[in-house]
C-alpha atoms as a PDB file:
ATOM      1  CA  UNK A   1       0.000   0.000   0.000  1.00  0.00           C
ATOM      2  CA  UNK A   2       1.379   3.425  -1.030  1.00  0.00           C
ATOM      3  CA  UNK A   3       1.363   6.111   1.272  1.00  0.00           C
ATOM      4  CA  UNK A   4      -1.490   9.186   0.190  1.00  0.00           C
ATOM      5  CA  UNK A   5      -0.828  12.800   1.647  1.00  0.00           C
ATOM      6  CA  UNK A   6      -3.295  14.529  -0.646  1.00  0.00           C
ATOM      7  CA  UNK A   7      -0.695  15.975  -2.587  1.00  0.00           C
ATOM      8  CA  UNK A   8      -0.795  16.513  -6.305  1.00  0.00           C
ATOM      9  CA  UNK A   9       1.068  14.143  -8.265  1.00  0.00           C
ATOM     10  CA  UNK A  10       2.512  14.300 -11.558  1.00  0.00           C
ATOM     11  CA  UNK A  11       0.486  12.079 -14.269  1.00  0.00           C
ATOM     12  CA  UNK A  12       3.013  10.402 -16.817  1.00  0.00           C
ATOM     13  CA  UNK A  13      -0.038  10.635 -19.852  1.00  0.00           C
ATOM     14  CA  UNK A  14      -0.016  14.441 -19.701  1.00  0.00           C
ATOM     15  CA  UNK A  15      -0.756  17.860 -17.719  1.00  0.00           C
ATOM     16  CA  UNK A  16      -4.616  18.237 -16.832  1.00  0.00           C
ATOM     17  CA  UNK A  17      -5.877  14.666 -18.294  1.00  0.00           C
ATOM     18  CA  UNK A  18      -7.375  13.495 -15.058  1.00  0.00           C
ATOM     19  CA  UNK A  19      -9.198  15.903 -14.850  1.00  0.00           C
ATOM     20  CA  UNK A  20     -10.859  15.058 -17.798  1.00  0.00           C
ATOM     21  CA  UNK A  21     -11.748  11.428 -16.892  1.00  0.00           C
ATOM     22  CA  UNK A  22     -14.538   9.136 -17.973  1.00  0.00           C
ATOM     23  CA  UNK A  23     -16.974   8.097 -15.476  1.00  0.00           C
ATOM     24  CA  UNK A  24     -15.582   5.065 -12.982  1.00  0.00           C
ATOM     25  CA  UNK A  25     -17.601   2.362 -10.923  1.00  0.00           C
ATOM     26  CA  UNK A  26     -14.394   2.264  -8.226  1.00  0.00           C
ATOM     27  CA  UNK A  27     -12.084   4.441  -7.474  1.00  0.00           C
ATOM     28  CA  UNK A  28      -9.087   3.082  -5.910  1.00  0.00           C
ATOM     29  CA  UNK A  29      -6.284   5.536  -3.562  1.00  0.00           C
ATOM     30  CA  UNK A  30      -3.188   3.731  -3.023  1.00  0.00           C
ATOM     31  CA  UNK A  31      -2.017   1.214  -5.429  1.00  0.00           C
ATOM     32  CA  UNK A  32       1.020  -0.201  -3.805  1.00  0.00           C
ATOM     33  CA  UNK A  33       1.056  -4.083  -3.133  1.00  0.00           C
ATOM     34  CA  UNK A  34      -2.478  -4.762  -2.273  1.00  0.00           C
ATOM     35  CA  UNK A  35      -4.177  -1.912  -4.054  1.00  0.00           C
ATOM     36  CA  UNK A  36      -2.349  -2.092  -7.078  1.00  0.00           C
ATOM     37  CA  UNK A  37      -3.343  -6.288  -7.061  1.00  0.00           C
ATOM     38  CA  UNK A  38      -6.747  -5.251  -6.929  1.00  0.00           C
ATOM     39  CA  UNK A  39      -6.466  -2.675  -9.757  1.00  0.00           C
ATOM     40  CA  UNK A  40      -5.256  -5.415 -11.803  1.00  0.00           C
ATOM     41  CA  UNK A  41      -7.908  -7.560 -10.741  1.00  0.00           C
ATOM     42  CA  UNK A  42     -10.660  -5.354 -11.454  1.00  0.00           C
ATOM     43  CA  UNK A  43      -9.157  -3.978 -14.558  1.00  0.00           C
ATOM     44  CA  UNK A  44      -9.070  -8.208 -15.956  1.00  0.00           C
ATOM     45  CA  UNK A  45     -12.500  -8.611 -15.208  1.00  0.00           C
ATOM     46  CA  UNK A  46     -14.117  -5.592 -16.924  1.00  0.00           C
ATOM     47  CA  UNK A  47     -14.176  -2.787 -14.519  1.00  0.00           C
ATOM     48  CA  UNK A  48     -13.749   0.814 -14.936  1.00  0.00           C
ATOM     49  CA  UNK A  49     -11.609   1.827 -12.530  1.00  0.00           C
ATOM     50  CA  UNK A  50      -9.704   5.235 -11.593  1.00  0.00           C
ATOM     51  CA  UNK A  51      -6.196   5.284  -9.331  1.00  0.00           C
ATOM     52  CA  UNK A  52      -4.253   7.919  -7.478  1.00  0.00           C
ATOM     53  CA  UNK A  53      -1.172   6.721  -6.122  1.00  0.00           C
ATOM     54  CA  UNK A  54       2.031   9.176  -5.596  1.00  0.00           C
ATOM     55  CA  UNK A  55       4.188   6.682  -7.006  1.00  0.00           C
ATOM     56  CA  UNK A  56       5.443   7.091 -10.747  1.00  0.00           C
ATOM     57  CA  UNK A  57       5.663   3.359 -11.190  1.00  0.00           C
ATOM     58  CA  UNK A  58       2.386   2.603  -9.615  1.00  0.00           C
ATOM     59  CA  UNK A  59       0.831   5.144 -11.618  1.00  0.00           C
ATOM     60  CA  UNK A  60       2.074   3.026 -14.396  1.00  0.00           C
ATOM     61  CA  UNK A  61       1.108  -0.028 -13.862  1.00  0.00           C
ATOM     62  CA  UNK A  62      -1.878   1.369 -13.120  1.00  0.00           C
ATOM     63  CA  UNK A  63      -2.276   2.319 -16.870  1.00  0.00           C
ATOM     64  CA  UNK A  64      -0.560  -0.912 -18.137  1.00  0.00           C
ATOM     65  CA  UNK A  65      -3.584  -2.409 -16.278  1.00  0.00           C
ATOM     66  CA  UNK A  66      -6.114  -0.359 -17.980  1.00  0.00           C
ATOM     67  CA  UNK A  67      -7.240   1.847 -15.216  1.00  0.00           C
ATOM     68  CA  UNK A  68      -7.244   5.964 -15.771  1.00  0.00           C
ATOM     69  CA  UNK A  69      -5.473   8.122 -13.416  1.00  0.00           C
ATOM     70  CA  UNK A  70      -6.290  10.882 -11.160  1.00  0.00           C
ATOM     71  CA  UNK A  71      -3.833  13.470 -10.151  1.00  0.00           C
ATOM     72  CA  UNK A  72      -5.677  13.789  -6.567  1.00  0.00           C
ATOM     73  CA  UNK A  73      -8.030  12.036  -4.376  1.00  0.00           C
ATOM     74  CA  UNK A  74     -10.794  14.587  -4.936  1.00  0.00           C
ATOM     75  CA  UNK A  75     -10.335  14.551  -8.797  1.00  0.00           C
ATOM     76  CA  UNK A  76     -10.633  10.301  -8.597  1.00  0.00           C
ATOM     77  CA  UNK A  77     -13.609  11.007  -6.200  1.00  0.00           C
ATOM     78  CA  UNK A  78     -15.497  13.109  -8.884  1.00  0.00           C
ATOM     79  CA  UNK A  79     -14.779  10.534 -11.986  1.00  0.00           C
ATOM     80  CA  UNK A  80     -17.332   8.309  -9.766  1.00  0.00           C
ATOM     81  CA  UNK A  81     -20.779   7.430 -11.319  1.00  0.00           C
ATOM     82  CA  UNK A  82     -23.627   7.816  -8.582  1.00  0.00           C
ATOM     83  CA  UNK A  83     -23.582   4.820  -7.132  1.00  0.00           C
ATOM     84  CA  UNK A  84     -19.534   4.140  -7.388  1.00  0.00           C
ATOM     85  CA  UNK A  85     -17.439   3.471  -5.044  1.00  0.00           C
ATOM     86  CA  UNK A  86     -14.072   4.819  -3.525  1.00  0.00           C
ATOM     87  CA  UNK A  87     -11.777   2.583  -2.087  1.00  0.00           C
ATOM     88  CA  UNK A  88      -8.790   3.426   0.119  1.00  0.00           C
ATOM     89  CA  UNK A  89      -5.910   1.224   0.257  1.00  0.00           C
ATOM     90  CA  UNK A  90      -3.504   3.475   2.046  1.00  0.00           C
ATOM     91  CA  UNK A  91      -1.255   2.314   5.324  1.00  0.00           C
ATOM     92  CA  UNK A  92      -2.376   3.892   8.436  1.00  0.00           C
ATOM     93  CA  UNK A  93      -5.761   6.378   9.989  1.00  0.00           C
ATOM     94  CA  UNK A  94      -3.528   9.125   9.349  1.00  0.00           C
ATOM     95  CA  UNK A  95      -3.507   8.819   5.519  1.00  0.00           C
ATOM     96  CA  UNK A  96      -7.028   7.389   5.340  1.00  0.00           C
ATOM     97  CA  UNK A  97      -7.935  10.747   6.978  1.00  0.00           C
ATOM     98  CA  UNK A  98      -5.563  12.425   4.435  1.00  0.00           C
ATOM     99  CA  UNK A  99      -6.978  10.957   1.417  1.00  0.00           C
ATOM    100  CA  UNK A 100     -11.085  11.677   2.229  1.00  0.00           C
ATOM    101  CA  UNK A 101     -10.396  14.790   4.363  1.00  0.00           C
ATOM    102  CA  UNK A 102      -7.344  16.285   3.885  1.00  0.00           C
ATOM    103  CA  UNK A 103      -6.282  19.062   1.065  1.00  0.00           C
ATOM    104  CA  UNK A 104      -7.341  17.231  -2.223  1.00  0.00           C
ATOM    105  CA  UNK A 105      -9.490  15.433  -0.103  1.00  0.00           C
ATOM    106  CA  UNK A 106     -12.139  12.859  -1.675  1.00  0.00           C
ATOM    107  CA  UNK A 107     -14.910  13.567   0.336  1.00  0.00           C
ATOM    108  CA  UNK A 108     -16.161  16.541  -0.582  1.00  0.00           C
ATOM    109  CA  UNK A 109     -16.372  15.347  -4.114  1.00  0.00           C
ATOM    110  CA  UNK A 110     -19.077  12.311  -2.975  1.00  0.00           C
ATOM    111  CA  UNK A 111     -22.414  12.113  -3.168  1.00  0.00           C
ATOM    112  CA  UNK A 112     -25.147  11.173  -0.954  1.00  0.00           C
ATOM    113  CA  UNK A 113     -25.473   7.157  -3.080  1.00  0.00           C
ATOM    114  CA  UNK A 114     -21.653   6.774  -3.016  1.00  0.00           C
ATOM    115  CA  UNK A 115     -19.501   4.918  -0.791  1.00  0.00           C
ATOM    116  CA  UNK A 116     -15.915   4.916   0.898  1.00  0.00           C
ATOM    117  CA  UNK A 117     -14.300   1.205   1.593  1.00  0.00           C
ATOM    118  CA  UNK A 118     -11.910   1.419   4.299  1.00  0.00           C
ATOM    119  CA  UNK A 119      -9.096  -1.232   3.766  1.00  0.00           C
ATOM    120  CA  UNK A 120      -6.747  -0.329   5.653  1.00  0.00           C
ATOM    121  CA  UNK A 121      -5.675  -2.327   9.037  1.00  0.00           C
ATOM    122  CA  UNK A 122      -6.117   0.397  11.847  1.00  0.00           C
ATOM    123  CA  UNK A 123      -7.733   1.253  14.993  1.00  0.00           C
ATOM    124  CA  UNK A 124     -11.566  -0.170  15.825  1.00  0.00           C
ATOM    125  CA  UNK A 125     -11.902   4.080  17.094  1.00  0.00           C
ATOM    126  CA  UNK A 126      -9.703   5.346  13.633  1.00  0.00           C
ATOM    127  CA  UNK A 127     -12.541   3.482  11.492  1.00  0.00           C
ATOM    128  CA  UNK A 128     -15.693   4.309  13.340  1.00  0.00           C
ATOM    129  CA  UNK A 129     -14.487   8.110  13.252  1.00  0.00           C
ATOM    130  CA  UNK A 130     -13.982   7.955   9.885  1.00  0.00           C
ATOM    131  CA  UNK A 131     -17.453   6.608   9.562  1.00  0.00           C
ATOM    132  CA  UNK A 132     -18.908   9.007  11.204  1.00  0.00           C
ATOM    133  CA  UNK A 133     -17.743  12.022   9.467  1.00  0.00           C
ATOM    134  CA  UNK A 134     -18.758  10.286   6.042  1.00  0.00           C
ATOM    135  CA  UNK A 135     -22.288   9.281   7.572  1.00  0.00           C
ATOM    136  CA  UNK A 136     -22.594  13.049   8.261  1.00  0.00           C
ATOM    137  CA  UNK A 137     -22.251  13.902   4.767  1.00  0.00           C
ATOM    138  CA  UNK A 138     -25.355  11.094   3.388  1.00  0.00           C
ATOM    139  CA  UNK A 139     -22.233   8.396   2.098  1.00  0.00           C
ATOM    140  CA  UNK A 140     -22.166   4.908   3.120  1.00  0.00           C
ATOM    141  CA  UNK A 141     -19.218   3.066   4.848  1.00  0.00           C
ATOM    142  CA  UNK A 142     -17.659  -0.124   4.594  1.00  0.00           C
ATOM    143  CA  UNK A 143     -14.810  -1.492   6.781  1.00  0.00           C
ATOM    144  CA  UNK A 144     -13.078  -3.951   5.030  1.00  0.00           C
ATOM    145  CA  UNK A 145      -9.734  -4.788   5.589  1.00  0.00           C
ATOM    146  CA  UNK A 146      -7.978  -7.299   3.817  1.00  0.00           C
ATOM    147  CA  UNK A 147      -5.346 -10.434   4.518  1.00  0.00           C
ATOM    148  CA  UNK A 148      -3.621 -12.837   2.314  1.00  0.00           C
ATOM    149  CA  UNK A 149      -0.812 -10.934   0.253  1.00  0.00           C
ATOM    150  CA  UNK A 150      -0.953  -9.561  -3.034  1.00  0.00           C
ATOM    151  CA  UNK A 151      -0.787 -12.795  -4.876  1.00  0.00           C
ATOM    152  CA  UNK A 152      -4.158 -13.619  -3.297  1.00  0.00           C
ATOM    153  CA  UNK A 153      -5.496 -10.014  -4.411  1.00  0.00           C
ATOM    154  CA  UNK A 154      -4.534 -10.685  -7.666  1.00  0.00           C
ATOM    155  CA  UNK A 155      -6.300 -13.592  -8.396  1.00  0.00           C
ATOM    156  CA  UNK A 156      -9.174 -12.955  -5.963  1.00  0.00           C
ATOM    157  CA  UNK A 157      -8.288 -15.182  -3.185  1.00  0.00           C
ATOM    158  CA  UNK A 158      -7.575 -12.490  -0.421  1.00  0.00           C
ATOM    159  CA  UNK A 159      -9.777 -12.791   2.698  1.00  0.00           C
ATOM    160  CA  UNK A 160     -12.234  -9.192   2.889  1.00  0.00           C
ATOM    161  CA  UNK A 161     -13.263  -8.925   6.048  1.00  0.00           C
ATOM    162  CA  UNK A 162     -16.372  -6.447   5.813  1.00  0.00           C
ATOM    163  CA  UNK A 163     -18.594  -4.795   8.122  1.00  0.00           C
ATOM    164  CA  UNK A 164     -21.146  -2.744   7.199  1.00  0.00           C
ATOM    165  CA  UNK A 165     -25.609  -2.513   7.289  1.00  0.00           C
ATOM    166  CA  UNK A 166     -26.579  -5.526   5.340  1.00  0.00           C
ATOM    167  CA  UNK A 167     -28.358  -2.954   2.437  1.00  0.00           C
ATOM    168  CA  UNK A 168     -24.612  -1.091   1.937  1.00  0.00           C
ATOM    169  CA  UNK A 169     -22.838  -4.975   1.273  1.00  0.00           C
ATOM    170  CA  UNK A 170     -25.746  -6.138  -1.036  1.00  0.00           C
ATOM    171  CA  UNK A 171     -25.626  -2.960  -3.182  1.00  0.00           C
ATOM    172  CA  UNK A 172     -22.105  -3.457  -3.562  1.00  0.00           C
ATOM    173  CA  UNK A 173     -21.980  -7.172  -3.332  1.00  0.00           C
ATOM    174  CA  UNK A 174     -20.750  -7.501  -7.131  1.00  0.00           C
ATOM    175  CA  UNK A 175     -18.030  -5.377  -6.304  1.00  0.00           C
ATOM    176  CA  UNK A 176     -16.958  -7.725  -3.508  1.00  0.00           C
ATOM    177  CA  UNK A 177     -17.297 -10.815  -5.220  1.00  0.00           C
ATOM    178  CA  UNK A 178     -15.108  -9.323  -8.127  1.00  0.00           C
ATOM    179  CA  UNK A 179     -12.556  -8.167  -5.014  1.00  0.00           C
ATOM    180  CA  UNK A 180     -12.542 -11.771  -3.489  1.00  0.00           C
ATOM    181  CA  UNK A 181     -13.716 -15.119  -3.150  1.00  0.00           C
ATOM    182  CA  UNK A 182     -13.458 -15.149   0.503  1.00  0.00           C
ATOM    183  CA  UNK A 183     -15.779 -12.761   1.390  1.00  0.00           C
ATOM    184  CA  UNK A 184     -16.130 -12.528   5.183  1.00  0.00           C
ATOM    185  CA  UNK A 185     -19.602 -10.584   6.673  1.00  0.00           C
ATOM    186  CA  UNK A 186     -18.526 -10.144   9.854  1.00  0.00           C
ATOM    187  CA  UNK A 187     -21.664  -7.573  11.357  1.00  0.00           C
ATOM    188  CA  UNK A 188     -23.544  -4.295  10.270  1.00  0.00           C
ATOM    189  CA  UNK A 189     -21.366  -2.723  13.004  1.00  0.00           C
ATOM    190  CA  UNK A 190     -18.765  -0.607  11.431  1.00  0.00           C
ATOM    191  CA  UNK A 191     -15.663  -1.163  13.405  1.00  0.00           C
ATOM    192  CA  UNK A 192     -16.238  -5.050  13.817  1.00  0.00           C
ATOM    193  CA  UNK A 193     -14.327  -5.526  10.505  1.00  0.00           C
ATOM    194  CA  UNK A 194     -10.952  -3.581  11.567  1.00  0.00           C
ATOM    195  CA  UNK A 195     -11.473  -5.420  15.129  1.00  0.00           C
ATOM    196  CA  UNK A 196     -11.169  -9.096  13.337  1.00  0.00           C
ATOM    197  CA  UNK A 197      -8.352  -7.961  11.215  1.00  0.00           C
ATOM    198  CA  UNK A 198      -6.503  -7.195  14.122  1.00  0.00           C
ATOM    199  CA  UNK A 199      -6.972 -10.024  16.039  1.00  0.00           C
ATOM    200  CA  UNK A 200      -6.086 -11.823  12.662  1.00  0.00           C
ATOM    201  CA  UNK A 201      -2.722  -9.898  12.569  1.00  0.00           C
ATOM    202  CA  UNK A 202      -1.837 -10.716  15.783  1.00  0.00           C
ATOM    203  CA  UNK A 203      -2.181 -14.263  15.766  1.00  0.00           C
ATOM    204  CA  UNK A 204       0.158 -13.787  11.757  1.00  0.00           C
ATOM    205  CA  UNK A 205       2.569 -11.595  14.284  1.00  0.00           C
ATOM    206  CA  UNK A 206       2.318 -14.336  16.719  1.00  0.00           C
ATOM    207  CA  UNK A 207       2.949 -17.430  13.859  1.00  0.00           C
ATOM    208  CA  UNK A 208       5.701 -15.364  12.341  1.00  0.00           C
ATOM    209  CA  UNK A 209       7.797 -14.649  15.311  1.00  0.00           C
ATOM    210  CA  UNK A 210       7.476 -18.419  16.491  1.00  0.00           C
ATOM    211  CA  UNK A 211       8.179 -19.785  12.855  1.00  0.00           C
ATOM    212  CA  UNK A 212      11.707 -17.528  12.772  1.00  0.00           C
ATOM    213  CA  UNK A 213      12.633 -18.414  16.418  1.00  0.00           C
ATOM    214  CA  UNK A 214      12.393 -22.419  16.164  1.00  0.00           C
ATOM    215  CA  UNK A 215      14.456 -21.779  12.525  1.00  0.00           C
ATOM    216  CA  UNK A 216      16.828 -19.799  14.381  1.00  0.00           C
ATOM    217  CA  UNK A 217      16.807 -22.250  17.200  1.00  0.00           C
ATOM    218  CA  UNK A 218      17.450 -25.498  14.492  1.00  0.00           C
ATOM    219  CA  UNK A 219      19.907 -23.694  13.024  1.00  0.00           C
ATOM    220  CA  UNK A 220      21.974 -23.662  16.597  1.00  0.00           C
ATOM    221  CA  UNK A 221      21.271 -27.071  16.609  1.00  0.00           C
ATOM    222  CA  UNK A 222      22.886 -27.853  13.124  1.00  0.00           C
ATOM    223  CA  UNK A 223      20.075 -28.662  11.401  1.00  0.00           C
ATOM    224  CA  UNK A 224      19.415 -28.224   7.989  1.00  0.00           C
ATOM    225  CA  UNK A 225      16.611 -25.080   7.753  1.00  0.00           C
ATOM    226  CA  UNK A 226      15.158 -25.963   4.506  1.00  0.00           C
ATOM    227  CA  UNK A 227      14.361 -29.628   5.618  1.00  0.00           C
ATOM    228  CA  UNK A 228      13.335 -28.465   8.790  1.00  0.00           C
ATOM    229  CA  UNK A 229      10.781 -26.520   7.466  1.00  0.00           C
ATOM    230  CA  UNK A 230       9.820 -29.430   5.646  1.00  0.00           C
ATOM    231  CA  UNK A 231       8.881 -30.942   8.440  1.00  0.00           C
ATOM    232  CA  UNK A 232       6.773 -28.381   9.913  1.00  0.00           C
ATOM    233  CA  UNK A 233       4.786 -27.884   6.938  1.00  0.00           C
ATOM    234  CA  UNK A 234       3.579 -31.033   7.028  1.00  0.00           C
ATOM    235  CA  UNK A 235       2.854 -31.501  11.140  1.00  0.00           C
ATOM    236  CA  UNK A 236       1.328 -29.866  13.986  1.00  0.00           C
ATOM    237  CA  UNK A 237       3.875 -26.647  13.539  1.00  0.00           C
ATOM    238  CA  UNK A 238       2.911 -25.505  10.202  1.00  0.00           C
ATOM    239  CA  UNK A 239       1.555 -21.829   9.744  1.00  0.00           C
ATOM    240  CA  UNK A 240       0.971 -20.310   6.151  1.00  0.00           C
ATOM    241  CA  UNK A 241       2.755 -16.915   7.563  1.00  0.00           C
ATOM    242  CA  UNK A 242       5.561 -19.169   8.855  1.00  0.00           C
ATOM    243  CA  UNK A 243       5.594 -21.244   5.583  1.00  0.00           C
ATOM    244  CA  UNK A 244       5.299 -17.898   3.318  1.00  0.00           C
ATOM    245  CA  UNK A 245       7.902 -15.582   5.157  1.00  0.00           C
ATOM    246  CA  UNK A 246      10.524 -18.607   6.394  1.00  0.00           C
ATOM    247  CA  UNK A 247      10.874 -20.269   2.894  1.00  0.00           C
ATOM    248  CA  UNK A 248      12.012 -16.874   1.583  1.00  0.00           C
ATOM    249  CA  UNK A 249      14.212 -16.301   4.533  1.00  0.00           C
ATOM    250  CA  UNK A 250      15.967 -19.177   4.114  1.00  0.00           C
ATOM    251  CA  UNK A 251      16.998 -18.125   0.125  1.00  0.00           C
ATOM    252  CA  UNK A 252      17.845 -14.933   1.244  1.00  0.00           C
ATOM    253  CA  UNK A 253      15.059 -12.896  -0.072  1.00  0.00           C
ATOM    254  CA  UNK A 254      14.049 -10.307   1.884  1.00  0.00           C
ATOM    255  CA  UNK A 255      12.958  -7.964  -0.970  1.00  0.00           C
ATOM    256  CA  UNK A 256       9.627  -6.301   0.383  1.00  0.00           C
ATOM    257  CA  UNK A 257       6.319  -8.004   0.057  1.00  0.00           C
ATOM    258  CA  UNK A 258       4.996  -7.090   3.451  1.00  0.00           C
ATOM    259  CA  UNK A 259       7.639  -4.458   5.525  1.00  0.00           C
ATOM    260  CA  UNK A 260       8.392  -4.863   8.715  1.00  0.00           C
ATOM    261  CA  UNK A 261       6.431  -1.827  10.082  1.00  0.00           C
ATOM    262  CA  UNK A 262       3.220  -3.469   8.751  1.00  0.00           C
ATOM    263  CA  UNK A 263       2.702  -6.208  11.369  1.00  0.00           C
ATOM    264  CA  UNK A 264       4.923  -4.111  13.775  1.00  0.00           C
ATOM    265  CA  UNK A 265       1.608  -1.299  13.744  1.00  0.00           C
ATOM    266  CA  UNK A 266      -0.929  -4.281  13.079  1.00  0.00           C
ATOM    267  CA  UNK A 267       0.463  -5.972  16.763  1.00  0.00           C
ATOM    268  CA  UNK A 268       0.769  -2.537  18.123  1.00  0.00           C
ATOM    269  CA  UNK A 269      -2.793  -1.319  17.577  1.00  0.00           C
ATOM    270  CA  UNK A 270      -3.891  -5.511  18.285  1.00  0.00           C
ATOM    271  CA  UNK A 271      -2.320  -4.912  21.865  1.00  0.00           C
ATOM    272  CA  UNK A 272      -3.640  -1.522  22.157  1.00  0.00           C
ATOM    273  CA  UNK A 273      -7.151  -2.826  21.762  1.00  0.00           C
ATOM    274  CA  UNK A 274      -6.687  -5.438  24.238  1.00  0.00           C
ATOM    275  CA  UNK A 275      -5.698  -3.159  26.952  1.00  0.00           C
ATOM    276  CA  UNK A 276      -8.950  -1.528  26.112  1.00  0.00           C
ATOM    277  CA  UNK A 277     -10.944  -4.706  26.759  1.00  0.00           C
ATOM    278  CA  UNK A 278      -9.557  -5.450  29.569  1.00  0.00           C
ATOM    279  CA  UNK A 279      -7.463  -8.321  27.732  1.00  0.00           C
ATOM    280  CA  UNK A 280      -3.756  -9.153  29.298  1.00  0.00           C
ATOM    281  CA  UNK A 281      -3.084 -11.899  27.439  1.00  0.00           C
ATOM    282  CA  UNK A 282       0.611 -13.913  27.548  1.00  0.00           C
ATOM    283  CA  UNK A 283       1.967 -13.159  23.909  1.00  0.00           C
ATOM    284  CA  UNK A 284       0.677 -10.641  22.234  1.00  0.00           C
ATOM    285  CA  UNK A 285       2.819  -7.963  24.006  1.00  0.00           C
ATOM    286  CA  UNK A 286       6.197 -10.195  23.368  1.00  0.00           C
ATOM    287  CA  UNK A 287       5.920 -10.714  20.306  1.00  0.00           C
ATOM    288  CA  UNK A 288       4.815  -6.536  19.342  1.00  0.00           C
ATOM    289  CA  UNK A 289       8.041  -6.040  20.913  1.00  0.00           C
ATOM    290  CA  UNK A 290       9.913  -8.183  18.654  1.00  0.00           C
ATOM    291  CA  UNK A 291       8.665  -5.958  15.748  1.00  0.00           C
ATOM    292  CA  UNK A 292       9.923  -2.932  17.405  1.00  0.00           C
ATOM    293  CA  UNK A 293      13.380  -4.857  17.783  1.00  0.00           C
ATOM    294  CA  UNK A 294      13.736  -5.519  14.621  1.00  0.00           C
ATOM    295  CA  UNK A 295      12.234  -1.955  13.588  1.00  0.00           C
ATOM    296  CA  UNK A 296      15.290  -0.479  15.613  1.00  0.00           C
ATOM    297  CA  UNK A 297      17.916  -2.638  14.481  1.00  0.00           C
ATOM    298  CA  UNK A 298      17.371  -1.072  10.498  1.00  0.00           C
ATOM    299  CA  UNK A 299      15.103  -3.830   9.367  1.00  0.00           C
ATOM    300  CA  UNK A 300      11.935  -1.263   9.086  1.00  0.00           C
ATOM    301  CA  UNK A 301      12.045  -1.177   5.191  1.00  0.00           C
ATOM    302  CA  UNK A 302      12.731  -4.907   4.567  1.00  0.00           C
ATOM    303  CA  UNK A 303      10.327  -7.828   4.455  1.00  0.00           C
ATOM    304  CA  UNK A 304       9.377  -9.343   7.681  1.00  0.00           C
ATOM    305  CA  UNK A 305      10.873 -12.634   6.899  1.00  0.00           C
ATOM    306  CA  UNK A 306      13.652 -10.811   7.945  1.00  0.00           C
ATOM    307  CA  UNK A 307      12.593 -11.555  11.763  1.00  0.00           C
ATOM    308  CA  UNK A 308      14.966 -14.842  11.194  1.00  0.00           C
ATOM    309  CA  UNK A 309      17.924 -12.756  10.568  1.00  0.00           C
ATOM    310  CA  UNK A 310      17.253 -10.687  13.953  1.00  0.00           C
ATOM    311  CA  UNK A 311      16.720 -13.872  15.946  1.00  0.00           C
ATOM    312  CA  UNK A 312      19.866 -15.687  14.765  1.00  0.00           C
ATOM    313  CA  UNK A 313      21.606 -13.676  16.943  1.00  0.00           C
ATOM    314  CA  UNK A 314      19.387 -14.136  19.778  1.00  0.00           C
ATOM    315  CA  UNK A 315      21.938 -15.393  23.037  1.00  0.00           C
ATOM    316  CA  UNK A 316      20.633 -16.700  26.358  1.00  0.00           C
END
């Protein structure tokens, strides 16, 4: 996911020519790793879709995919037919507020018949505010953060965990099915959807710091990794994080698919909303902390299979 500020951003097919866009059925803001997967998607299966990303080479393969651009978040927002729908794929609450509020702002291009889809993994609080304000203004919400990676999004296997009034997800159930075959209805409460996601991420944060520590531990041992993990794919060890993150550990690869600072805010806001309920619970804490280790020790921009490489030099 690409960060949004609202800013302007340079269009590669020309000065001015999104702002002269043909109408869209989805607008997507943010099309880094997950967003750009579902612009793909979308674009494959017939869609008209419109993209605002600040990157220059998401903005291409934006295009490459068949999707228009927008230069801003409010321009994309006005490309919408009436009953389209905006979708943010940005990192954090900040940025979601950013992209609908902010200068450039979408939201005061929507119309009462239009809705936002929040996919981004943040706070229960960050996405019923956000509701709120956009509820104010006669738009519909729909929490719906996503899991699986962006090989999943691209082919429509991703899990979309959505929470919204049961009228909202039927008049946008084609859009959804298009999105994902794992389509999760989780309540009509807005908030619910974020509040699964992060329980999801923890457990992933929980899996992936207990796959890299028993591969760091085998390796101490003198045992082979790969075969090792051949093991625990196939027995009572085996997680798909573990699986996913360790096998390209082991090669070396720690080119960014999912950074560090992801699952380190995912565990971070997970434990945060624990607290809140009440919830002291033995792990979830430990293993938030590993992500801030390996945040501080320079790993923030790689993938977080690199968690293996910061436990290898874990010492009693």
């Amino acid at each position: 996911m690409s960060p949004m500020r609202g800013v302007r951003i340079p269009s590669p097919v020309g000065e001015g020519v999104a702002m002269h866009l043909p109408a869209c059925r989805v607008a997507i803001v943010g099309a880094g790793n997950m967003g750009g997967a579902m612009v793909a998607r979308l674009c494959e299966l017939g869609w008209s879709v419109v993209v605002c990303d600040i990157d220059p080479v998401r903005q291409q393969q934006a295009l490459e995919a068949g999707a228009c651009l927008a230069d801003t978040p409010e321009t994309a927002a006005r490309a919408l037919v009436a009953d389209g729908v905006l979708i943010v794929c940005v990192v954090d609450a900040a940025q979601s507020h950013d992209v609908l509020f902010g200068a450039g702002g979408a939201a005061a291009s929507l119309h009462s018949g239009q809705a936002v889809m929040l996919c981004p993994t943040i706070a229960p609080q960050d996405t019923e505010a956000l509701a709120e304000v956009l509820w104010a203004q006669g738009l519909d919400c729909i929490d719906a953060p996503m899991s699986g990676g962006p090989v999943r999004a691209r082919d429509g296997r991703m899990s979309l965990i959505v929470a919204a009034p049961d009228g909202v997800l039927e008049r946008h159930a084609p859009l959804l099915a298009a999105l994902s075959t794992k389509v999760f209805r989780i309540s009509e409460r807005v908030g619910d959807g974020a509040r699964t996601k992060l329980v999801n991420n923890l457990l992933a944060g929980i899996n992936l710091v207990g796959a890299a520590e028993v591969l760091a531990l085998a390796e101490r041992l003198g045992l082979d990794l790969s075969t090792t993990l051949d093991v625990i794919e196939q027995s009572s060890g085996q997680s798909w994080i573990g699986s996913d993150r360790m096998r390209r550990a082991i090669a070396g690869d720690l080119a960014p698919r999912a950074h560090v600072t992801l699952l380190e805010k995912d565990t971070r806001l997970a434990v945060q909303a624990a607290r809140a309920a009440g919830f002291a619970g033995p792990l979830g804490e430990r293993v938030a902390g590993v992500f801030e280790q390996a945040h501080a020790a320079g790993m923030a921009d790689l993938d977080d299979a690199a968690l293996l490489q910061l436990l290898r030099g874990a010492r009693s």
